[in-house]
PDB file of N, CA and C in Angstrom:
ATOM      1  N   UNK A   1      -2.392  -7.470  24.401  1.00  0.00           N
ATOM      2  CA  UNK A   1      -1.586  -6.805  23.407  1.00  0.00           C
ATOM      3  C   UNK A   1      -0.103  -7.084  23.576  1.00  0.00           C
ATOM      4  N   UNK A   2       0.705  -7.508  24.950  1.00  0.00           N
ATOM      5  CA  UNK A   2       1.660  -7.929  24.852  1.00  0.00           C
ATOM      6  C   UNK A   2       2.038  -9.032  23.909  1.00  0.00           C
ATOM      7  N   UNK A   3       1.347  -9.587  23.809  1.00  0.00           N
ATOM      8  CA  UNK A   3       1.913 -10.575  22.702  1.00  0.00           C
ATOM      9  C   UNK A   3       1.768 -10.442  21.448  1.00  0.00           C
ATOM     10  N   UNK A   4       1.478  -9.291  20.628  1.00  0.00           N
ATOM     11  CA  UNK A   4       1.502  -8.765  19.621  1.00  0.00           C
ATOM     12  C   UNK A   4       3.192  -8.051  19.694  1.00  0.00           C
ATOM     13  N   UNK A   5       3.681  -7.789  20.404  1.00  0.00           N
ATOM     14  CA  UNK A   5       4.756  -6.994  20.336  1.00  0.00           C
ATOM     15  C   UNK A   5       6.143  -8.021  19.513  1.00  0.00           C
ATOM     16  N   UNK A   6       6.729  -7.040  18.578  1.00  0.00           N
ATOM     17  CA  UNK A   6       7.561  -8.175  17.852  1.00  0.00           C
ATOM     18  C   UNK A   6       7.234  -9.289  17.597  1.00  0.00           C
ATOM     19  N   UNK A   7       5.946  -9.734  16.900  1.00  0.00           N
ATOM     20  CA  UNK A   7       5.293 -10.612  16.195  1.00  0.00           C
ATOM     21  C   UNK A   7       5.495 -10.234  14.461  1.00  0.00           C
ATOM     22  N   UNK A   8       5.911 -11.624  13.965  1.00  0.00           N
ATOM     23  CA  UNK A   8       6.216 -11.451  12.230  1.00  0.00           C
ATOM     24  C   UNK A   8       5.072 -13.281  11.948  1.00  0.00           C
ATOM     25  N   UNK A   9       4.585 -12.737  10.705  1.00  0.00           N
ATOM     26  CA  UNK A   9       3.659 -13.803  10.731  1.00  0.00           C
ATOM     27  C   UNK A   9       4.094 -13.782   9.115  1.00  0.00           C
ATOM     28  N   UNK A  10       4.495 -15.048   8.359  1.00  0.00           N
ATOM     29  CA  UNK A  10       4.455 -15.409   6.824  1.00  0.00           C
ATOM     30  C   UNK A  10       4.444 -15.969   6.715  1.00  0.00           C
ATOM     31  N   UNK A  11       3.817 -16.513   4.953  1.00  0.00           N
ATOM     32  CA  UNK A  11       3.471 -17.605   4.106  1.00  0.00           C
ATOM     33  C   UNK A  11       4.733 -17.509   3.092  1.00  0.00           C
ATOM     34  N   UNK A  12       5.365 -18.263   2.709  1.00  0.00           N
ATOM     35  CA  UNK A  12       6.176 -18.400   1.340  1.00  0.00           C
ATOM     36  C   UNK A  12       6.842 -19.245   1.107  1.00  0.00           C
ATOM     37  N   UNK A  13       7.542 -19.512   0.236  1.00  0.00           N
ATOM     38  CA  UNK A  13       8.365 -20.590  -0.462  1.00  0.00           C
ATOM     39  C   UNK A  13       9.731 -20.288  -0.380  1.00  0.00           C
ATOM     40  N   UNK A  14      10.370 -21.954   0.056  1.00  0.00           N
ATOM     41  CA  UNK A  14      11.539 -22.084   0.394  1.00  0.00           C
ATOM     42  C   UNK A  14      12.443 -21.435  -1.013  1.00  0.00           C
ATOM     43  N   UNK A  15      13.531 -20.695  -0.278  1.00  0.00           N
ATOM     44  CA  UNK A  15      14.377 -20.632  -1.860  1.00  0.00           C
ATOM     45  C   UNK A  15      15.344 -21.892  -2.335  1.00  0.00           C
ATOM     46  N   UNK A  16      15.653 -22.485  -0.820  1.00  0.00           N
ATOM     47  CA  UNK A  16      16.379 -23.872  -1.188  1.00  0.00           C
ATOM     48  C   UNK A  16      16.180 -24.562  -0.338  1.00  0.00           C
ATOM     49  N   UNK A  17      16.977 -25.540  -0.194  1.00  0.00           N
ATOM     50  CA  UNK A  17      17.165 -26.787   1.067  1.00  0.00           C
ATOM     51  C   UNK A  17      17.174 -26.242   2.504  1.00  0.00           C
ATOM     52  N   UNK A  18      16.915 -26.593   3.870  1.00  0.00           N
ATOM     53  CA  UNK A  18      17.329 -26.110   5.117  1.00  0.00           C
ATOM     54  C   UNK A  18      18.706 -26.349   5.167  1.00  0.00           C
ATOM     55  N   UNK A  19      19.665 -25.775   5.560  1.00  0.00           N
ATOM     56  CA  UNK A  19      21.036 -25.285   6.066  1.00  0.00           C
ATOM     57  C   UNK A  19      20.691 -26.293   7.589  1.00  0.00           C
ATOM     58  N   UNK A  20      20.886 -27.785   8.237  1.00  0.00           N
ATOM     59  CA  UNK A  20      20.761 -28.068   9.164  1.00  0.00           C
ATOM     60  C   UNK A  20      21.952 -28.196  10.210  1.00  0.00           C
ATOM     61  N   UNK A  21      22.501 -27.205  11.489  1.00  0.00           N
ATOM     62  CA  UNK A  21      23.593 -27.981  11.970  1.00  0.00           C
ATOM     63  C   UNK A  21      23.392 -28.460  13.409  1.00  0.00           C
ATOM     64  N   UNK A  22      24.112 -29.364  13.799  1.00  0.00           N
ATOM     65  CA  UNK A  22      24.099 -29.712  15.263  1.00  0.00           C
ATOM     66  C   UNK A  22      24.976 -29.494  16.289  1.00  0.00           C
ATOM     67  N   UNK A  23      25.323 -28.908  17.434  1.00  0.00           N
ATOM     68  CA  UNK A  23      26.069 -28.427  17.991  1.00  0.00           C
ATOM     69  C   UNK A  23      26.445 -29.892  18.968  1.00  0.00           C
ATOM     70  N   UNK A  24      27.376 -29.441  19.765  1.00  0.00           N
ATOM     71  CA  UNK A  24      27.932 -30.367  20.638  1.00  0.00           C
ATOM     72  C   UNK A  24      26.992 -30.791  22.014  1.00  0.00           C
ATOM     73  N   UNK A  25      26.087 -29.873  22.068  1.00  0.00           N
ATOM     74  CA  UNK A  25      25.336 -29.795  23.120  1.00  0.00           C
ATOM     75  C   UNK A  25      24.228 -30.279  22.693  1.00  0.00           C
ATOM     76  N   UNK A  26      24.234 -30.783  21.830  1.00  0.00           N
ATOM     77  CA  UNK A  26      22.779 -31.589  21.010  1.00  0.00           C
ATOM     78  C   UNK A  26      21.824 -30.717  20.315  1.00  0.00           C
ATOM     79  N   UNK A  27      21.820 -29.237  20.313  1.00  0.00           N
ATOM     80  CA  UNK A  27      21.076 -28.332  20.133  1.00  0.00           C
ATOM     81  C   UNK A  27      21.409 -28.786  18.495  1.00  0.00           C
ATOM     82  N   UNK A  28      20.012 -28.459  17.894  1.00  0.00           N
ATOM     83  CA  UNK A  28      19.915 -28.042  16.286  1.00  0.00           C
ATOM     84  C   UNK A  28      19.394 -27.124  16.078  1.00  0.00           C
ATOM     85  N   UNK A  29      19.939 -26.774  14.978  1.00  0.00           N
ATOM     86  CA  UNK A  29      19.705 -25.044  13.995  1.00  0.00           C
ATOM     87  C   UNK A  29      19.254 -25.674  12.741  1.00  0.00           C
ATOM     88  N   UNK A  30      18.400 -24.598  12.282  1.00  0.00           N
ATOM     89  CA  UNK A  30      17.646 -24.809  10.288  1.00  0.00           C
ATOM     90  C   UNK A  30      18.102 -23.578  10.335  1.00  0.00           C
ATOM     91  N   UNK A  31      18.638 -23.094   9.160  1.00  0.00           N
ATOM     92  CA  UNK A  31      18.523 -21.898   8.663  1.00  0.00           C
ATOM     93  C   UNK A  31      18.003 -21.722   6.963  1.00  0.00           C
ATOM     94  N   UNK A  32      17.393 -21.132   6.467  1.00  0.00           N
ATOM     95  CA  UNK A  32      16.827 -21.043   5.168  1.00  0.00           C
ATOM     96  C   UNK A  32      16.523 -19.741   5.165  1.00  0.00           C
ATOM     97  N   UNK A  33      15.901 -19.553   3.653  1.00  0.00           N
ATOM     98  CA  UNK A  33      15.081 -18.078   3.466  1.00  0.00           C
ATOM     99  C   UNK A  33      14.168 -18.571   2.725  1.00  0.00           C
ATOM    100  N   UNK A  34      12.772 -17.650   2.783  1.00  0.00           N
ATOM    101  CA  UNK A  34      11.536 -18.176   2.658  1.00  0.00           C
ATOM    102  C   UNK A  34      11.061 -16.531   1.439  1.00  0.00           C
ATOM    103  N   UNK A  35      10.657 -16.912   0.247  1.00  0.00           N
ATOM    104  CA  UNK A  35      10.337 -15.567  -0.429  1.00  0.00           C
ATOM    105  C   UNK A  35       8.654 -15.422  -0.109  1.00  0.00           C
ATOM    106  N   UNK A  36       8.251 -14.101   0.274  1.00  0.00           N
ATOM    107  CA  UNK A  36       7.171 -13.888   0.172  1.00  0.00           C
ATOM    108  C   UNK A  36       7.029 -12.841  -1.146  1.00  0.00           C
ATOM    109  N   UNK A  37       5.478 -13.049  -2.320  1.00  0.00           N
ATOM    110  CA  UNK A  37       5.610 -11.858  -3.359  1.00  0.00           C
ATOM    111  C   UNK A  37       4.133 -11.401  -2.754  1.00  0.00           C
ATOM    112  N   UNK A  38       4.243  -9.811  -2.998  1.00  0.00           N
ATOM    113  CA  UNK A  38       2.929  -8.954  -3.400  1.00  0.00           C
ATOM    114  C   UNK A  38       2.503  -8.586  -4.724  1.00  0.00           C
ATOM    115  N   UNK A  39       1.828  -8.222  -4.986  1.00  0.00           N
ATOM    116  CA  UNK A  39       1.126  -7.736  -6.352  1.00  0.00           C
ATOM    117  C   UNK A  39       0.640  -5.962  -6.045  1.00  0.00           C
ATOM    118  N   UNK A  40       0.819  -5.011  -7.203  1.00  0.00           N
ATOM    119  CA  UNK A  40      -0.233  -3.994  -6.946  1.00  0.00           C
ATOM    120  C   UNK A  40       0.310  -2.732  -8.230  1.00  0.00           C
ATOM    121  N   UNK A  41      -0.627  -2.237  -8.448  1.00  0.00           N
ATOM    122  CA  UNK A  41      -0.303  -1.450  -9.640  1.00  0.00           C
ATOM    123  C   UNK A  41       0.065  -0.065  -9.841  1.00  0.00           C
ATOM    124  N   UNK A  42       1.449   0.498 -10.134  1.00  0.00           N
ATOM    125  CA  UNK A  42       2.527   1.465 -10.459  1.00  0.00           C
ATOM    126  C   UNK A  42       1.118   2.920 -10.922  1.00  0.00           C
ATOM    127  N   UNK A  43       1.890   3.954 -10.691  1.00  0.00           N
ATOM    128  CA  UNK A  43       1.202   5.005 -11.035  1.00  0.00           C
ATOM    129  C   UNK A  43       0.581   5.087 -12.722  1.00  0.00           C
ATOM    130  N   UNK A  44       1.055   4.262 -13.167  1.00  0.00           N
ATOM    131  CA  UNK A  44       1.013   4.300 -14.593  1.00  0.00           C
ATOM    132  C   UNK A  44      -0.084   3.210 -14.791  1.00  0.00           C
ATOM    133  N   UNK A  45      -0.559   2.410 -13.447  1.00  0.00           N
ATOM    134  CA  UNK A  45      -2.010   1.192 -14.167  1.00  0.00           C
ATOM    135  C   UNK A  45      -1.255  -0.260 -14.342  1.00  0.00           C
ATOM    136  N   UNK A  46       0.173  -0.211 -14.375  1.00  0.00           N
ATOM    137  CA  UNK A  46       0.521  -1.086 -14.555  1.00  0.00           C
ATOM    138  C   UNK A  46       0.714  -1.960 -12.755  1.00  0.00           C
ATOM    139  N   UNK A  47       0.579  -3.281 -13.797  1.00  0.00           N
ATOM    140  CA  UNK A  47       0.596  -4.889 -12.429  1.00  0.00           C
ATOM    141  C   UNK A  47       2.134  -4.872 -12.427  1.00  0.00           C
ATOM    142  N   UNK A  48       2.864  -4.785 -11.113  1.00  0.00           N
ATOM    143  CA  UNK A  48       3.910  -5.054 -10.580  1.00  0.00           C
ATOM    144  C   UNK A  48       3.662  -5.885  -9.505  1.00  0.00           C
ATOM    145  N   UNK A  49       5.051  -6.863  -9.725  1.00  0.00           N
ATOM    146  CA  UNK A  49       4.895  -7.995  -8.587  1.00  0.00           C
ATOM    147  C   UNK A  49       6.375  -7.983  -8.071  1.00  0.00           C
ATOM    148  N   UNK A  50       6.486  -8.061  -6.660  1.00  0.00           N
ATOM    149  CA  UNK A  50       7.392  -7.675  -6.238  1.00  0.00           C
ATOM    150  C   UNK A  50       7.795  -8.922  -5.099  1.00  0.00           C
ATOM    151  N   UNK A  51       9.230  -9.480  -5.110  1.00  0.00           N
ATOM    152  CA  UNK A  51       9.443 -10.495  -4.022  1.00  0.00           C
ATOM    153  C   UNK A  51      10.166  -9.732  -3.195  1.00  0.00           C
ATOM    154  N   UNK A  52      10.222 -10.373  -1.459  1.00  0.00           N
ATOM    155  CA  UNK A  52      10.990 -10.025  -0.882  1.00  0.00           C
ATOM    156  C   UNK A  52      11.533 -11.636   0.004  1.00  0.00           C
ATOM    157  N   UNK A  53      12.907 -11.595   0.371  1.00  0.00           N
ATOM    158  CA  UNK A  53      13.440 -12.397   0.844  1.00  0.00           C
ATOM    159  C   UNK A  53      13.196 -12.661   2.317  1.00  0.00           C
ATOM    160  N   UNK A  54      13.173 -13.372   3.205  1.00  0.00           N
ATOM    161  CA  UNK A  54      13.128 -13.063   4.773  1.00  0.00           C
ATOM    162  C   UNK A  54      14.176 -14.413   5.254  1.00  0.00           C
ATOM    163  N   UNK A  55      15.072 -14.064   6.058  1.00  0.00           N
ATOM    164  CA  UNK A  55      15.931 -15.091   6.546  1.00  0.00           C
ATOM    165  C   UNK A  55      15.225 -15.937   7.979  1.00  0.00           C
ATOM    166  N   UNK A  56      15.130 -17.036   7.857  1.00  0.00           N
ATOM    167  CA  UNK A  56      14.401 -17.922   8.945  1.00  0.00           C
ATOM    168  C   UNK A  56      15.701 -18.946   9.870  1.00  0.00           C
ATOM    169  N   UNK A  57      15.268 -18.777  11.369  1.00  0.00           N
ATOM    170  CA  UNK A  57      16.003 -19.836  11.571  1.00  0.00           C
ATOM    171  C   UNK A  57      15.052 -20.341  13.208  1.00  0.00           C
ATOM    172  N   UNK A  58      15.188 -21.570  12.710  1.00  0.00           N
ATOM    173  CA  UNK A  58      14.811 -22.875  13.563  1.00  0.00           C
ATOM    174  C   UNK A  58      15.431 -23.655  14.713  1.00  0.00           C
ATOM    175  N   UNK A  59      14.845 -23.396  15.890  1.00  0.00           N
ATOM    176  CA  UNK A  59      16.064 -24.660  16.655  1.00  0.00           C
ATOM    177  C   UNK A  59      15.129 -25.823  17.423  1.00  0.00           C
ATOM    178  N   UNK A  60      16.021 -27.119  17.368  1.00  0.00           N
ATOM    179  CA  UNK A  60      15.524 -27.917  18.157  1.00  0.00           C
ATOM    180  C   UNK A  60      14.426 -28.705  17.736  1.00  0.00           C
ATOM    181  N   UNK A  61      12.976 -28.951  18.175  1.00  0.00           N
ATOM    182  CA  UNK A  61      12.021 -29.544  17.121  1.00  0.00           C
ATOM    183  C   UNK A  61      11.743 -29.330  15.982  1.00  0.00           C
ATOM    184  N   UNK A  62      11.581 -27.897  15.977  1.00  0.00           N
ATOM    185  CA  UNK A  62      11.649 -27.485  14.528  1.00  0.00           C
ATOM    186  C   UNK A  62      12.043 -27.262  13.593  1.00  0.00           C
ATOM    187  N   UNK A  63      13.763 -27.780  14.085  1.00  0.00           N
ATOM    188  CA  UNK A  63      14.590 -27.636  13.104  1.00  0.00           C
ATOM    189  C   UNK A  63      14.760 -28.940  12.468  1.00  0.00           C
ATOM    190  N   UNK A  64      14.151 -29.972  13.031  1.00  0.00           N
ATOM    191  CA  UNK A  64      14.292 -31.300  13.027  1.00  0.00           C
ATOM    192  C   UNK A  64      13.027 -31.639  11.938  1.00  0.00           C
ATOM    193  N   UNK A  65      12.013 -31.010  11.980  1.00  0.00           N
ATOM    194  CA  UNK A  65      10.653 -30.829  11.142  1.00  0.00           C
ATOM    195  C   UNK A  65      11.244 -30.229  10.196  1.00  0.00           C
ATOM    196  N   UNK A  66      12.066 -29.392   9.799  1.00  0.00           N
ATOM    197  CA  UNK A  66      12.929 -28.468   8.368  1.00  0.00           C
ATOM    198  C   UNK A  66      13.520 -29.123   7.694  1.00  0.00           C
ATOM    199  N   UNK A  67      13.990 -30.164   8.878  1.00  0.00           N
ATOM    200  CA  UNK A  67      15.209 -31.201   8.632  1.00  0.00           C
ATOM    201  C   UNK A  67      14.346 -32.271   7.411  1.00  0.00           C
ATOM    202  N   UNK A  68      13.695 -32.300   8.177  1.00  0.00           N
ATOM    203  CA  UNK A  68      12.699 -34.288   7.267  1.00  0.00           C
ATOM    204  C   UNK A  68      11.847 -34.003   6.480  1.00  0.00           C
ATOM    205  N   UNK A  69      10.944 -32.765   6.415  1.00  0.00           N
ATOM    206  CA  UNK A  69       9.852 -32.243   5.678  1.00  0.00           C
ATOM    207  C   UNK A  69      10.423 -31.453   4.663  1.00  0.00           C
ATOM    208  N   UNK A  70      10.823 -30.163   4.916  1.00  0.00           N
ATOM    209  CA  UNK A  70      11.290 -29.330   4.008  1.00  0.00           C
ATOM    210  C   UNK A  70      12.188 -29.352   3.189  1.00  0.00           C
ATOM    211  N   UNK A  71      11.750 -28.803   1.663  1.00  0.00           N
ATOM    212  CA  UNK A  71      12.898 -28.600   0.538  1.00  0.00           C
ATOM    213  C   UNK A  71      12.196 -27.234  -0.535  1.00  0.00           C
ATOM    214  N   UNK A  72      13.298 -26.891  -1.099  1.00  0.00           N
ATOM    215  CA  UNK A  72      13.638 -25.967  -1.878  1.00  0.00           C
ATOM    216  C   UNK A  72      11.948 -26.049  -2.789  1.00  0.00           C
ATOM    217  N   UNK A  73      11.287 -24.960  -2.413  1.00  0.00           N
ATOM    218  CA  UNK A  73       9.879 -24.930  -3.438  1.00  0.00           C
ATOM    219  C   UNK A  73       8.768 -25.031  -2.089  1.00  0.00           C
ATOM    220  N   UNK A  74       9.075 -25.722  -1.152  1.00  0.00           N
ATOM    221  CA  UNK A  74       8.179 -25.608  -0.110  1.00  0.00           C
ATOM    222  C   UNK A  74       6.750 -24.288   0.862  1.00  0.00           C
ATOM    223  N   UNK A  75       5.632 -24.449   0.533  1.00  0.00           N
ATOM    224  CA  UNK A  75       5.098 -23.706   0.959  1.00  0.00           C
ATOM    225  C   UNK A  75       4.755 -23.654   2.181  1.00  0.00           C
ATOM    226  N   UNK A  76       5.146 -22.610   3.003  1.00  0.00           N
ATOM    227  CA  UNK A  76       4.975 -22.417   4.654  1.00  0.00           C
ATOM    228  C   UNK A  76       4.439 -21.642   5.289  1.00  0.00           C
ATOM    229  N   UNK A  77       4.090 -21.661   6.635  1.00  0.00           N
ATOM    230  CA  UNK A  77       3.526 -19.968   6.974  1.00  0.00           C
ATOM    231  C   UNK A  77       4.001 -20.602   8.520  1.00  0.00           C
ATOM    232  N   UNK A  78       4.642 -19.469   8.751  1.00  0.00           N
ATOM    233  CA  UNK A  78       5.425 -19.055  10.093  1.00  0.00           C
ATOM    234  C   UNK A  78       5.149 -17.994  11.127  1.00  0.00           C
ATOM    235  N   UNK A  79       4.985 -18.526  12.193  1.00  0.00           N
ATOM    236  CA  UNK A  79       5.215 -17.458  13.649  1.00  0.00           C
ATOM    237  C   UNK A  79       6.356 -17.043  13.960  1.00  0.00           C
ATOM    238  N   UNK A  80       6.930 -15.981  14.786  1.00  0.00           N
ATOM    239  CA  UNK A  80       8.194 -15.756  15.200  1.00  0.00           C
ATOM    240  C   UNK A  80       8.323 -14.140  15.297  1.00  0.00           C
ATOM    241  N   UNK A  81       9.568 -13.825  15.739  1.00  0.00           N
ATOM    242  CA  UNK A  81       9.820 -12.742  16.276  1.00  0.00           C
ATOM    243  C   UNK A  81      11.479 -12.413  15.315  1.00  0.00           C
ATOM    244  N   UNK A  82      11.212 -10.659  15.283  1.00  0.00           N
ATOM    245  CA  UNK A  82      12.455 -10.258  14.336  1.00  0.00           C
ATOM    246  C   UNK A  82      13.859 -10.115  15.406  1.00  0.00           C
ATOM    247  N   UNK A  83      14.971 -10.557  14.751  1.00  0.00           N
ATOM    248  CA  UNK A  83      16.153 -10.499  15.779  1.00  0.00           C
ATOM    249  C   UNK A  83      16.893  -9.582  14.555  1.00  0.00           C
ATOM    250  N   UNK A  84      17.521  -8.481  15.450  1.00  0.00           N
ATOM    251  CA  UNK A  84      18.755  -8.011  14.391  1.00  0.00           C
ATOM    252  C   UNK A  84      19.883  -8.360  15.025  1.00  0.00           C
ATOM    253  N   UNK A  85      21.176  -8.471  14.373  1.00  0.00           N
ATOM    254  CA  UNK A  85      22.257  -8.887  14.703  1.00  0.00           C
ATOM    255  C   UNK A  85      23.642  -8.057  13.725  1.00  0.00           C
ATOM    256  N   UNK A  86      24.864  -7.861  14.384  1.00  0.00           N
ATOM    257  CA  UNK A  86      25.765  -7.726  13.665  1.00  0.00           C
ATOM    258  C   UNK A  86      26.804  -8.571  13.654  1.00  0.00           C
ATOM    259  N   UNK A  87      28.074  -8.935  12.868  1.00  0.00           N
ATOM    260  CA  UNK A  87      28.813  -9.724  12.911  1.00  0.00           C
ATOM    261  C   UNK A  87      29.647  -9.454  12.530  1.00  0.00           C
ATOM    262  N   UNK A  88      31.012 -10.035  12.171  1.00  0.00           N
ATOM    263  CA  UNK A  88      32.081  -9.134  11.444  1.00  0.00           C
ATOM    264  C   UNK A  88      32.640 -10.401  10.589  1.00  0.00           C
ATOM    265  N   UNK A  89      32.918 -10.228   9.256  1.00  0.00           N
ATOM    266  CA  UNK A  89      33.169 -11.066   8.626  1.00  0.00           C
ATOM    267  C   UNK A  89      34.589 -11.493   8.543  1.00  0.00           C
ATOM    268  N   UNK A  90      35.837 -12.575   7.799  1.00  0.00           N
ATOM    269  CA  UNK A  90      36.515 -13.087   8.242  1.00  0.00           C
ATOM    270  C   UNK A  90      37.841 -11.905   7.687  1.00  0.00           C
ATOM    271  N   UNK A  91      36.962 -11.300   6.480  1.00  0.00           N
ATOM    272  CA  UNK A  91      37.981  -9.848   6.480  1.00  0.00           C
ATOM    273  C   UNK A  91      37.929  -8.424   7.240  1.00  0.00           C
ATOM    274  N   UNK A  92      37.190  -8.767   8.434  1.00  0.00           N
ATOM    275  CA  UNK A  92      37.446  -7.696   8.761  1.00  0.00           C
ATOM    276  C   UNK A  92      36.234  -6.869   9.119  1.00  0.00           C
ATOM    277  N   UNK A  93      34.803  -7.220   8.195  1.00  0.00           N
ATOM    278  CA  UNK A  93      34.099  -5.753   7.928  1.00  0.00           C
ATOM    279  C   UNK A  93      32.830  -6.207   8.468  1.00  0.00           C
ATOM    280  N   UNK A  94      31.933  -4.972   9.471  1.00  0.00           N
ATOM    281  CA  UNK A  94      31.112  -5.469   9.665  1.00  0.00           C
ATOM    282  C   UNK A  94      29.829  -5.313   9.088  1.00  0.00           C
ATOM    283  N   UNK A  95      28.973  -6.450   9.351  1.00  0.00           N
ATOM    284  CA  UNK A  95      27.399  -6.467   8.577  1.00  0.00           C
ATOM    285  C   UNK A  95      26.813  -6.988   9.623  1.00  0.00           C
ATOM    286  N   UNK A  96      25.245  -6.438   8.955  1.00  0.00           N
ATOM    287  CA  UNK A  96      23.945  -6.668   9.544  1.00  0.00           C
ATOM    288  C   UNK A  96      23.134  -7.251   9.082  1.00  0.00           C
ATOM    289  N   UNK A  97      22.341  -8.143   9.693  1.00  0.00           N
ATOM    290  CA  UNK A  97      21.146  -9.307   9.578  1.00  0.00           C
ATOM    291  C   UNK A  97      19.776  -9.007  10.166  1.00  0.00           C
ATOM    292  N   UNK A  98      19.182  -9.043   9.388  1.00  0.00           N
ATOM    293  CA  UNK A  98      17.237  -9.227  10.283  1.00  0.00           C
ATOM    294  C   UNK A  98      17.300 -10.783   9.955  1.00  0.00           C
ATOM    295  N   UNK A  99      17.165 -11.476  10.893  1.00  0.00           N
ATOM    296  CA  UNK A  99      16.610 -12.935  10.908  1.00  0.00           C
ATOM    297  C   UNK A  99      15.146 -12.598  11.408  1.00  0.00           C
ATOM    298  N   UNK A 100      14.476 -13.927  11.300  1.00  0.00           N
ATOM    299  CA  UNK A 100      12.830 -14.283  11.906  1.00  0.00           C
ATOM    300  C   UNK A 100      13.227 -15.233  12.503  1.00  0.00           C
ATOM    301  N   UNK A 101      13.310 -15.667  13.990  1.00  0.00           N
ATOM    302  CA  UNK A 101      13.372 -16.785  14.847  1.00  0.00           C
ATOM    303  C   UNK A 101      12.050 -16.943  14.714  1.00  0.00           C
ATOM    304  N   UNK A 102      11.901 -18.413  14.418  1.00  0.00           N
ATOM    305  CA  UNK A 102      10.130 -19.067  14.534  1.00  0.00           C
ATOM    306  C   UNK A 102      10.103 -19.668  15.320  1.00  0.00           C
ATOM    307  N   UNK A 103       8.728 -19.815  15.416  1.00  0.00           N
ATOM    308  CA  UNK A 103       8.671 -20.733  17.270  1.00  0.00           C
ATOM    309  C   UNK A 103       7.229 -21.379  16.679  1.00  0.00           C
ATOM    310  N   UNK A 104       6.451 -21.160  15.318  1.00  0.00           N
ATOM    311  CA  UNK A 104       5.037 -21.767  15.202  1.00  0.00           C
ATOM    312  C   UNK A 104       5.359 -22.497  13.646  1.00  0.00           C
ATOM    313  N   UNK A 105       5.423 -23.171  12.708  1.00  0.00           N
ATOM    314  CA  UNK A 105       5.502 -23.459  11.290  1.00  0.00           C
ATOM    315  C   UNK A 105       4.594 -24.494  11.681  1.00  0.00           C
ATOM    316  N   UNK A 106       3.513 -23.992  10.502  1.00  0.00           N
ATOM    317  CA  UNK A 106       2.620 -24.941   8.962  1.00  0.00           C
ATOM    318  C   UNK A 106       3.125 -25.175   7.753  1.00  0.00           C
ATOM    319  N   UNK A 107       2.925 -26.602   7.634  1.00  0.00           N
ATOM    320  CA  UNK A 107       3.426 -27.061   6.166  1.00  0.00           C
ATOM    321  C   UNK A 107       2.511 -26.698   5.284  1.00  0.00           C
ATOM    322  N   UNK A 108       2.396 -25.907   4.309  1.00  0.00           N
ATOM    323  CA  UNK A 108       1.360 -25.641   3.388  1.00  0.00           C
ATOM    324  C   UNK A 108       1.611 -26.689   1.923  1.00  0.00           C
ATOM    325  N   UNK A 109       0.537 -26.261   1.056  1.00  0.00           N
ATOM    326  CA  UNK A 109       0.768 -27.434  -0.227  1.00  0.00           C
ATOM    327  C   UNK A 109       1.830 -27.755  -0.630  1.00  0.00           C
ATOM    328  N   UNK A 110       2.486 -28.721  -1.124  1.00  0.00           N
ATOM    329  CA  UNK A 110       3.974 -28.787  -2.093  1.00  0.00           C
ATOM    330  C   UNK A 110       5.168 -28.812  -0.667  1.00  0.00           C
ATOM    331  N   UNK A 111       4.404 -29.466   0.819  1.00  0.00           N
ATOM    332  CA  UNK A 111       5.528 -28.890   1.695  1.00  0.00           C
ATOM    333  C   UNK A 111       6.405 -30.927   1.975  1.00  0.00           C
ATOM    334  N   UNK A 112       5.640 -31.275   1.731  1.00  0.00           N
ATOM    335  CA  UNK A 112       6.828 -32.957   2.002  1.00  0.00           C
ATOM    336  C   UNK A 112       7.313 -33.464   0.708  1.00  0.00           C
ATOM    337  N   UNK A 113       7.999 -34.508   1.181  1.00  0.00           N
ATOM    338  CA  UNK A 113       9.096 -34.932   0.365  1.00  0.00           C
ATOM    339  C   UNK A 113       8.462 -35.867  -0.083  1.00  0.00           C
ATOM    340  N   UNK A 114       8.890 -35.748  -1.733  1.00  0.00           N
ATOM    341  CA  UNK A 114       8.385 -36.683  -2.921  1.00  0.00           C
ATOM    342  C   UNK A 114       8.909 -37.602  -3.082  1.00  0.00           C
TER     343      UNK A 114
END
């Protein structure tokens, strides 16, 4: 059961291109967001479909696999663990992030380059 702990598991589609950078130390980063939708029906009978966004980021092999494979429409399903973070922006104010660090990605249908 330890390894269930802070486990995030999804399927969805890229909203755009990977964000790829490389640091001085050779390390690489992907960053993207991946939409997952549900379906299910409102007190009233009615079908509502609902997206939610999830921010992903990649380092190193796998960012390098984001890098050459992935684009905007891409279907995926990901392993990884939730990180929160705060930061302070360049005016001043601070905000908060849930990222998904992945450590497992499958290319699903529609996932290489045409």
């Amino acid at each position: 059961m330890a390894n269930l702990r802070n486990s995030v598991q999804l399927i969805g589609r890229l909203g755009k291109d990977p964000e790829i950078k490389t640091f001085d130390t050779s390390k690489k980063l992907a960053t993207f967001s991946i939409a997952t939708n549900s379906t299910y029906r409102n007190q009233k009978g009615e079908k509502v479909e609902e997206t939610q966004w999830h921010n992903l980021v990649l380092w190193d092999g796998l960012a390098d696999i984001a890098a050459q494979y992935l684009k905007k429409g891409s279907e995926i399903a990901i392993e990884g663990k939730l990180v929160h973070r705060t930061y302070e922006t360049s005016a001043g104010d601070k905000r908060s992030i849930t990222e998904v660090v992945v450590n497992d990605l499958v290319m699903l249908r529609g996932s290489s380059r045409d």
